[in-house]
N, C-alpha and C. Protein backbone atom coordinates (compact mmCIF):
# COMPACT_ATOMS: atom_id res chain seq x y z
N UNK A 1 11.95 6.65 18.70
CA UNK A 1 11.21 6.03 17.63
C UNK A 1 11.84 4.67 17.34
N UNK A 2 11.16 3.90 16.90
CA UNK A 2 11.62 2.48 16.60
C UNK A 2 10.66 1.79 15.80
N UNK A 3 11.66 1.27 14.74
CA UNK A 3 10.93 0.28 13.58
C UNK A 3 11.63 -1.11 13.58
N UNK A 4 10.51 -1.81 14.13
CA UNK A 4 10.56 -3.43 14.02
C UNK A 4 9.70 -4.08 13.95
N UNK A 5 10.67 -5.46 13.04
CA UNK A 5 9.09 -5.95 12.31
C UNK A 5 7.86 -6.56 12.87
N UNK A 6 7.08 -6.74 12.39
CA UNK A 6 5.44 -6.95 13.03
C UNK A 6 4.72 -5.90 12.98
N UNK A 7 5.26 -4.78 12.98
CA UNK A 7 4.45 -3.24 12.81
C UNK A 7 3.10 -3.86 11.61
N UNK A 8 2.57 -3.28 12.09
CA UNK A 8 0.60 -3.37 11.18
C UNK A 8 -0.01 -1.80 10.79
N UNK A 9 -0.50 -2.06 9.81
CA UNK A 9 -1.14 -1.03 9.21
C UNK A 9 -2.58 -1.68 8.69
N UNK A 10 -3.45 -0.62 9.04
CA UNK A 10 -5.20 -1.33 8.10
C UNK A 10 -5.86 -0.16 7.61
N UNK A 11 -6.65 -0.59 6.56
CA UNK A 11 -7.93 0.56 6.09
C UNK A 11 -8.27 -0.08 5.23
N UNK A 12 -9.48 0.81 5.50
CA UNK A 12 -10.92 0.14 4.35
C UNK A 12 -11.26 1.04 3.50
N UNK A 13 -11.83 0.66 2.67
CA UNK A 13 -12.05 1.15 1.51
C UNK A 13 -13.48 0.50 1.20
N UNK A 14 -14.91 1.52 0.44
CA UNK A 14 -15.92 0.81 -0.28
C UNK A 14 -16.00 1.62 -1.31
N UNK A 15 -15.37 0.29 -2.46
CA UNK A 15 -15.46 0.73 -4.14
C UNK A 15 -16.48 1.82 -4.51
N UNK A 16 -15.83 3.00 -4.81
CA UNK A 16 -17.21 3.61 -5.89
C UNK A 16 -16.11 3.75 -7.12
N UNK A 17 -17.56 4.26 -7.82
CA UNK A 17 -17.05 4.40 -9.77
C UNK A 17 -15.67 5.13 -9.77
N UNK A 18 -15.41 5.63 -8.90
CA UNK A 18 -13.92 6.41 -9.07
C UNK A 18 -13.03 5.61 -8.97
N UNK A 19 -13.24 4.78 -8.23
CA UNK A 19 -11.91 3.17 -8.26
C UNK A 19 -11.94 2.26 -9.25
N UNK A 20 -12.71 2.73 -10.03
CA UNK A 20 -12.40 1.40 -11.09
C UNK A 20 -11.37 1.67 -12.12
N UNK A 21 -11.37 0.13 -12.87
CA UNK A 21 -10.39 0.14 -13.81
C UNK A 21 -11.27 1.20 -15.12
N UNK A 22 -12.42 1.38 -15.16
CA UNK A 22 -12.84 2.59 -16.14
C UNK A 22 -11.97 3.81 -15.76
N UNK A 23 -12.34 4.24 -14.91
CA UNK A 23 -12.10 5.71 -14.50
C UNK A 23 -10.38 5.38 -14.20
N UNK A 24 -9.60 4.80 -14.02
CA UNK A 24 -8.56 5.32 -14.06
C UNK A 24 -7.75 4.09 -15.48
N UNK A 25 -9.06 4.25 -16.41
CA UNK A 25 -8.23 4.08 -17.68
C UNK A 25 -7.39 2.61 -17.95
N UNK A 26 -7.70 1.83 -16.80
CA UNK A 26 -6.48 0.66 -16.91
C UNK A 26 -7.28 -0.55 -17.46
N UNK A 27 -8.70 -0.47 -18.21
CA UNK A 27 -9.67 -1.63 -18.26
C UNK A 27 -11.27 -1.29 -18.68
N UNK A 28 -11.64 -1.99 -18.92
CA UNK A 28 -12.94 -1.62 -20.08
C UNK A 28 -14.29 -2.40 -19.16
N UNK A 29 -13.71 -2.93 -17.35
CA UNK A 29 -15.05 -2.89 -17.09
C UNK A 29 -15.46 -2.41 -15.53
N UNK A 30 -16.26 -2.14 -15.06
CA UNK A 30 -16.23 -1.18 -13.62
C UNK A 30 -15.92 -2.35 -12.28
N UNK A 31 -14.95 -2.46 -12.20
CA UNK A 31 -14.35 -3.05 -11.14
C UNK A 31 -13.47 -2.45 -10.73
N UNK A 32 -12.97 -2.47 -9.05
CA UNK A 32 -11.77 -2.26 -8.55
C UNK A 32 -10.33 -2.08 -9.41
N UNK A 33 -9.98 -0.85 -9.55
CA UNK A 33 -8.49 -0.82 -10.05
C UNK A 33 -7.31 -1.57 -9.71
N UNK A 34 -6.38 -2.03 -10.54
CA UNK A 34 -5.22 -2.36 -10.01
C UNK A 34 -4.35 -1.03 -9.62
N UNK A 35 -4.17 -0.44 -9.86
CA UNK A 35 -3.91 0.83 -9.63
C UNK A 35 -4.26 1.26 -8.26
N UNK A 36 -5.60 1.29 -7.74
CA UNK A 36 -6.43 1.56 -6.22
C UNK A 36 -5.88 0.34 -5.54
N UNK A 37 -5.58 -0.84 -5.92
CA UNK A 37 -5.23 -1.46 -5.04
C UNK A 37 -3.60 -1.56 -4.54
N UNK A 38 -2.97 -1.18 -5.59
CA UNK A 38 -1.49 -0.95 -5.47
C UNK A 38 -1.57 0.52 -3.92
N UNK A 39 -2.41 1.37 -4.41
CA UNK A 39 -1.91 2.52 -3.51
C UNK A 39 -2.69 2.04 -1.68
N UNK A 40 -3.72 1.05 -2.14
CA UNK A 40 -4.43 0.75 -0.66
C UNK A 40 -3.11 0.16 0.01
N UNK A 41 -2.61 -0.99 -0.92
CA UNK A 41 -1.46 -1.36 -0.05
C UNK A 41 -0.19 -0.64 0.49
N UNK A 42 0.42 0.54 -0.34
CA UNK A 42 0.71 1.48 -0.02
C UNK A 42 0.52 2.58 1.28
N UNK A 43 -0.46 2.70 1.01
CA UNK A 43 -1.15 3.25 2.64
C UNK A 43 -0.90 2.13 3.71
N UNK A 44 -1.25 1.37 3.91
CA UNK A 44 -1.67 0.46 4.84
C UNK A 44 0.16 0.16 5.09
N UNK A 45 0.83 0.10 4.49
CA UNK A 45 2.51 0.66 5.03
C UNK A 45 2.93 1.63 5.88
N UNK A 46 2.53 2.67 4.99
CA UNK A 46 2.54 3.83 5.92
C UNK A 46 1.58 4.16 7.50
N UNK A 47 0.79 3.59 7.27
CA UNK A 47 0.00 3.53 8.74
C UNK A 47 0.87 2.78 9.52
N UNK A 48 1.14 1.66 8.99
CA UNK A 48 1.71 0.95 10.32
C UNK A 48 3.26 1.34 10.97
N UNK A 49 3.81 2.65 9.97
CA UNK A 49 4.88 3.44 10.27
C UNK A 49 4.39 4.17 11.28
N UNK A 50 3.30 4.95 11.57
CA UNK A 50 2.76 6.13 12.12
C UNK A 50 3.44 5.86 13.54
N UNK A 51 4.04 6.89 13.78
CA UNK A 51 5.17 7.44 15.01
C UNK A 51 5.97 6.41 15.30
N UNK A 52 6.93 5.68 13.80
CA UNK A 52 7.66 4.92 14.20
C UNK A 52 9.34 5.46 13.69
N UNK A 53 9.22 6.42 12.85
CA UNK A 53 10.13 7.50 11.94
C UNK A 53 10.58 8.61 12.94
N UNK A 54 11.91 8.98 12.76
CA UNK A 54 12.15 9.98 13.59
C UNK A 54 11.63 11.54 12.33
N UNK A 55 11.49 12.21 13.29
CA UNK A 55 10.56 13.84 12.73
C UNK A 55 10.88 14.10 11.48
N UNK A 56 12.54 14.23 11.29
CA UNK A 56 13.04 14.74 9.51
C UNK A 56 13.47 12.90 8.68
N UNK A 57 12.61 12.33 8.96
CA UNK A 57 12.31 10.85 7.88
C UNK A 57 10.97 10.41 7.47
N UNK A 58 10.63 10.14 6.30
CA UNK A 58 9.68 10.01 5.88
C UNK A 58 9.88 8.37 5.19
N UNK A 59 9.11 7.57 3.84
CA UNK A 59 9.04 6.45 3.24
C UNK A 59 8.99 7.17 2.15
N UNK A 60 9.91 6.12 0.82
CA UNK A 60 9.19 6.49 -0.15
C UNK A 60 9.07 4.95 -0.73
N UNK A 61 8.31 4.76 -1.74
CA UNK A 61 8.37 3.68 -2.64
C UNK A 61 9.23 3.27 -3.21
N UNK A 62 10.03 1.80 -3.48
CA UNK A 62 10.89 1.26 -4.14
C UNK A 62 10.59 0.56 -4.87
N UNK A 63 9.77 -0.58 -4.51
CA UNK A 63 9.33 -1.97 -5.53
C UNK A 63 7.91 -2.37 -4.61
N UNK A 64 6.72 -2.75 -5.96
CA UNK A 64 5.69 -3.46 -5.54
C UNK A 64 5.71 -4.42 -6.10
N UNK A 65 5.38 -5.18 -5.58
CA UNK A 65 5.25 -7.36 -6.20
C UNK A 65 3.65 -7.37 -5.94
N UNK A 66 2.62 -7.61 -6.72
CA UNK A 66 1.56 -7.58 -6.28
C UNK A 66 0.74 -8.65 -7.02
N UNK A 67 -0.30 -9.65 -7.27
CA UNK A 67 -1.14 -10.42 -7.65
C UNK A 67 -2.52 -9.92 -7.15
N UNK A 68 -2.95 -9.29 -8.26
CA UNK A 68 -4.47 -9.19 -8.48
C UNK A 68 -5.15 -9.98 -8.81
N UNK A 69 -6.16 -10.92 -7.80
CA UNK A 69 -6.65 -12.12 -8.47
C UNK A 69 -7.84 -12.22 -8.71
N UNK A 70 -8.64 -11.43 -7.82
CA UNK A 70 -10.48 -11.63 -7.87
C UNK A 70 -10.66 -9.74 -7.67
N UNK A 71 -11.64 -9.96 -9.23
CA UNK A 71 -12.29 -8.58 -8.93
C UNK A 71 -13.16 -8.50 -7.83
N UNK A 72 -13.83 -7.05 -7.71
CA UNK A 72 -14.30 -6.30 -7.14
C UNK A 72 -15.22 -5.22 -7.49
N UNK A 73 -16.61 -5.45 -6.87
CA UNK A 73 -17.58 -4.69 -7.78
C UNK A 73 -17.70 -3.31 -6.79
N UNK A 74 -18.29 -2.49 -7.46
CA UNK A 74 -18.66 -0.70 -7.11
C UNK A 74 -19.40 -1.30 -5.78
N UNK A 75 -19.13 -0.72 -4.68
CA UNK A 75 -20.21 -0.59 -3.50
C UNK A 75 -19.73 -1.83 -2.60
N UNK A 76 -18.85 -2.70 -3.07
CA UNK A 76 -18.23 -3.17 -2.09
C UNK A 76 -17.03 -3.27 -1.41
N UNK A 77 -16.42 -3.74 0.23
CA UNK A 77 -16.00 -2.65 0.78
C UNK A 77 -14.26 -4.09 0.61
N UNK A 78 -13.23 -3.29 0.38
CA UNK A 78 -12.22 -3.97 0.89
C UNK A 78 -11.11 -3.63 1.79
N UNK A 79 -10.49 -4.01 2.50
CA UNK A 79 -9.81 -4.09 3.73
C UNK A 79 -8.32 -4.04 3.21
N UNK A 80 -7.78 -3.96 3.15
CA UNK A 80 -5.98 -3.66 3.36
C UNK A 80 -5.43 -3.51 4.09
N UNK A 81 -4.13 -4.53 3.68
CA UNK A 81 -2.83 -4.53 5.49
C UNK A 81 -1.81 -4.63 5.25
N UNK A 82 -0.83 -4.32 5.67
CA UNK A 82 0.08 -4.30 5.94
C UNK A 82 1.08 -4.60 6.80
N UNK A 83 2.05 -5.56 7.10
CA UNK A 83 2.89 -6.09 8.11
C UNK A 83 4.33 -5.75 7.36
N UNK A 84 4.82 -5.06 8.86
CA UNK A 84 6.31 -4.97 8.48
C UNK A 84 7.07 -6.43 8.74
N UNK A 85 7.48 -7.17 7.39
CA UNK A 85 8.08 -8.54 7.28
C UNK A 85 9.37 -8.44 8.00
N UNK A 86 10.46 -7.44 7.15
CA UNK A 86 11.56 -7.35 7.12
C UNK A 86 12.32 -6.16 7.55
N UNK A 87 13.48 -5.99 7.67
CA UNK A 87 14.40 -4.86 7.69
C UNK A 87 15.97 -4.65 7.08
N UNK A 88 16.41 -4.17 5.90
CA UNK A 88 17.48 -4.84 5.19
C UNK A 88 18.13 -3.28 5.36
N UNK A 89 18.95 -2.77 6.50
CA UNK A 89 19.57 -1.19 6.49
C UNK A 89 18.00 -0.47 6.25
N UNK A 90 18.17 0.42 5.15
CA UNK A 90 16.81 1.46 5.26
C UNK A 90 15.93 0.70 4.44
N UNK A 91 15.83 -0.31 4.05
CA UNK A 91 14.44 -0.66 3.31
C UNK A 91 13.62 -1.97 4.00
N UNK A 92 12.85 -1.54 4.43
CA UNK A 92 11.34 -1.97 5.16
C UNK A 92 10.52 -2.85 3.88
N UNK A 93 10.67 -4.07 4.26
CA UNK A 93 9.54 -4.83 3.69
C UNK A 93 8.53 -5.41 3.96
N UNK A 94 7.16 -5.21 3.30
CA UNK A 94 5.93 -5.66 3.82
C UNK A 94 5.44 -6.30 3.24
N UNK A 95 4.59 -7.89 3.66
CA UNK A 95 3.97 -8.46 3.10
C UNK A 95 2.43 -7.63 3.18
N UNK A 96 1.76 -7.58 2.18
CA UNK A 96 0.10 -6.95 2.17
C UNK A 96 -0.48 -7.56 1.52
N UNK A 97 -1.93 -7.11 2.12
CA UNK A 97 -3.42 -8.11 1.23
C UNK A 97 -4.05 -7.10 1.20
N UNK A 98 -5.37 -7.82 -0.11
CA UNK A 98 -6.08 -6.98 0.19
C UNK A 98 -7.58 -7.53 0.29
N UNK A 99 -8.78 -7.70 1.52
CA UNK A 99 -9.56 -8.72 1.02
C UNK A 99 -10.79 -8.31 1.49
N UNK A 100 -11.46 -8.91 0.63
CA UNK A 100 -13.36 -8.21 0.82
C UNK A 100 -14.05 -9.57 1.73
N UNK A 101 -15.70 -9.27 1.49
CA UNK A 101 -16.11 -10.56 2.34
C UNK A 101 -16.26 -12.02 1.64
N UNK A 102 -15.55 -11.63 0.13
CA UNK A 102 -15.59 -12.87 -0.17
C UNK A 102 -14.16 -13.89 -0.19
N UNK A 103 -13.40 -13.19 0.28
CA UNK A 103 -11.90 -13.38 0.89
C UNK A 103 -10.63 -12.78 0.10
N UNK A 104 -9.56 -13.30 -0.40
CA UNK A 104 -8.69 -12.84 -0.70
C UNK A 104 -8.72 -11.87 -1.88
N UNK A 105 -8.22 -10.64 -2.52
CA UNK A 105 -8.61 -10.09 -3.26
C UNK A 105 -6.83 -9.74 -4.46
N UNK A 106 -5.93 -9.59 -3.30
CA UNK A 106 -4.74 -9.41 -3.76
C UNK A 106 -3.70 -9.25 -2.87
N UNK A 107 -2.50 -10.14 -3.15
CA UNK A 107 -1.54 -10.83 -1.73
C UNK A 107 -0.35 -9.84 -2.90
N UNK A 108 0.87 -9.69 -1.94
CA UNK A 108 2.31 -8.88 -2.22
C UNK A 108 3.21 -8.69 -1.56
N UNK A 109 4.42 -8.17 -2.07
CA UNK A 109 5.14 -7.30 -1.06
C UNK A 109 5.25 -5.58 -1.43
N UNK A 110 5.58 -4.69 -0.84
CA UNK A 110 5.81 -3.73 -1.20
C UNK A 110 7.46 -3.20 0.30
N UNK A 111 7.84 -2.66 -0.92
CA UNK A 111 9.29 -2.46 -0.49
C UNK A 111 9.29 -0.66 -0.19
N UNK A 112 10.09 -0.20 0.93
CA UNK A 112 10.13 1.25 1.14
C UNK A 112 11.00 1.26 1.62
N UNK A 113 11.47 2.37 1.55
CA UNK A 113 12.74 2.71 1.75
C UNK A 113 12.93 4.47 2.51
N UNK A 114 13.71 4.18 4.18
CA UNK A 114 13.50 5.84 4.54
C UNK A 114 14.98 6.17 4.29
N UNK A 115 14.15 7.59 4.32
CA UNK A 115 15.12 8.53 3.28
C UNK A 115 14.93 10.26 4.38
N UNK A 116 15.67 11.19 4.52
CA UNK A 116 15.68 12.18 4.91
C UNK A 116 15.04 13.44 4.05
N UNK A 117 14.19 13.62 4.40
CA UNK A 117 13.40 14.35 3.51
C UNK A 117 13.58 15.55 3.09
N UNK A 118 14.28 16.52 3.69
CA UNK A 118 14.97 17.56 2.78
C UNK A 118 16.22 17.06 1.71
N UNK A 119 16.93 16.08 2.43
CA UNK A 119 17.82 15.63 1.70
C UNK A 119 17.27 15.10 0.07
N UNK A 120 16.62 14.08 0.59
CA UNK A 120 15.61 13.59 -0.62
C UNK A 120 15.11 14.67 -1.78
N UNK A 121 14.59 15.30 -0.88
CA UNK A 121 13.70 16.63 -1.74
C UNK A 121 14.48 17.38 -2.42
N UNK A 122 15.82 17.72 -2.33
CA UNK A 122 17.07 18.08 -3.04
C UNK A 122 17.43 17.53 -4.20
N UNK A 123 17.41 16.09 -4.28
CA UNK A 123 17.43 15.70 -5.49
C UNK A 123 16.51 15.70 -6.43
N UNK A 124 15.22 16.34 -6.25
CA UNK A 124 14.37 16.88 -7.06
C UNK A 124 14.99 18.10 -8.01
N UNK A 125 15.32 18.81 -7.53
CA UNK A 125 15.88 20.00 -8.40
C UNK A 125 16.86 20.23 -9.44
């Protein structure tokens, strides 16, 4: 397995009423969540990990930097990506977007960090 940077991650997404800032409470009008867009970029990390982790390592979240700049209405579709920027020991940094057909929607980084997952899961208890 091997993680180096340039790794890519993508997915799409087309807004329904469940993504908005109504329905998850963060805003008073039916547009794209900041919230839905934090986790699109999220995903689109983890894809571009896919069979790059050895078997007992997983990602978890550390820090998102994100700018939400242009809404997004119900029924239209946006795109999310992810590029592995960096590598600092275990934390993986990615620059991500997120953008519809009218272009940019929301630029960031999001920071992850692998971790051993029983180990990890131990400190739950």
């Amino acid at each position: 397995m091997s993680i180096t940077p340039g790794l890519r991650g993508e997915l799409e997404l087309t807004v329904s009423n469940d993504d908005t800032a109504l329905a998850h409470r963060t805003g008073a009008v039916a547009v794209l969540a900041t919230p839905v867009v934090i986790a699109l970029c999220e995903e689109a990390a983890i894809l571009a990990l896919n069979g790059a982790l050895e078997a007992e390592e997983t990602t978890v979240s550390s820090r998102v930097e994100l700018s939400h700049i242009t809404p997004v209405a119900v029924g239209a579709t946006v795109t999310a990506g992810a590029v592995l920027e960096r590598i600092e020991g275990r934390r993986l940094i990615f620059a991500v977007s997120v953008d519809d057909a009218r272009g940019l929607v929301a630029a960031g980084r999001v920071t992850r960090v692998i971790v051993e997952t029983e180990r990890f899961m131990k400190k739950t208890l």
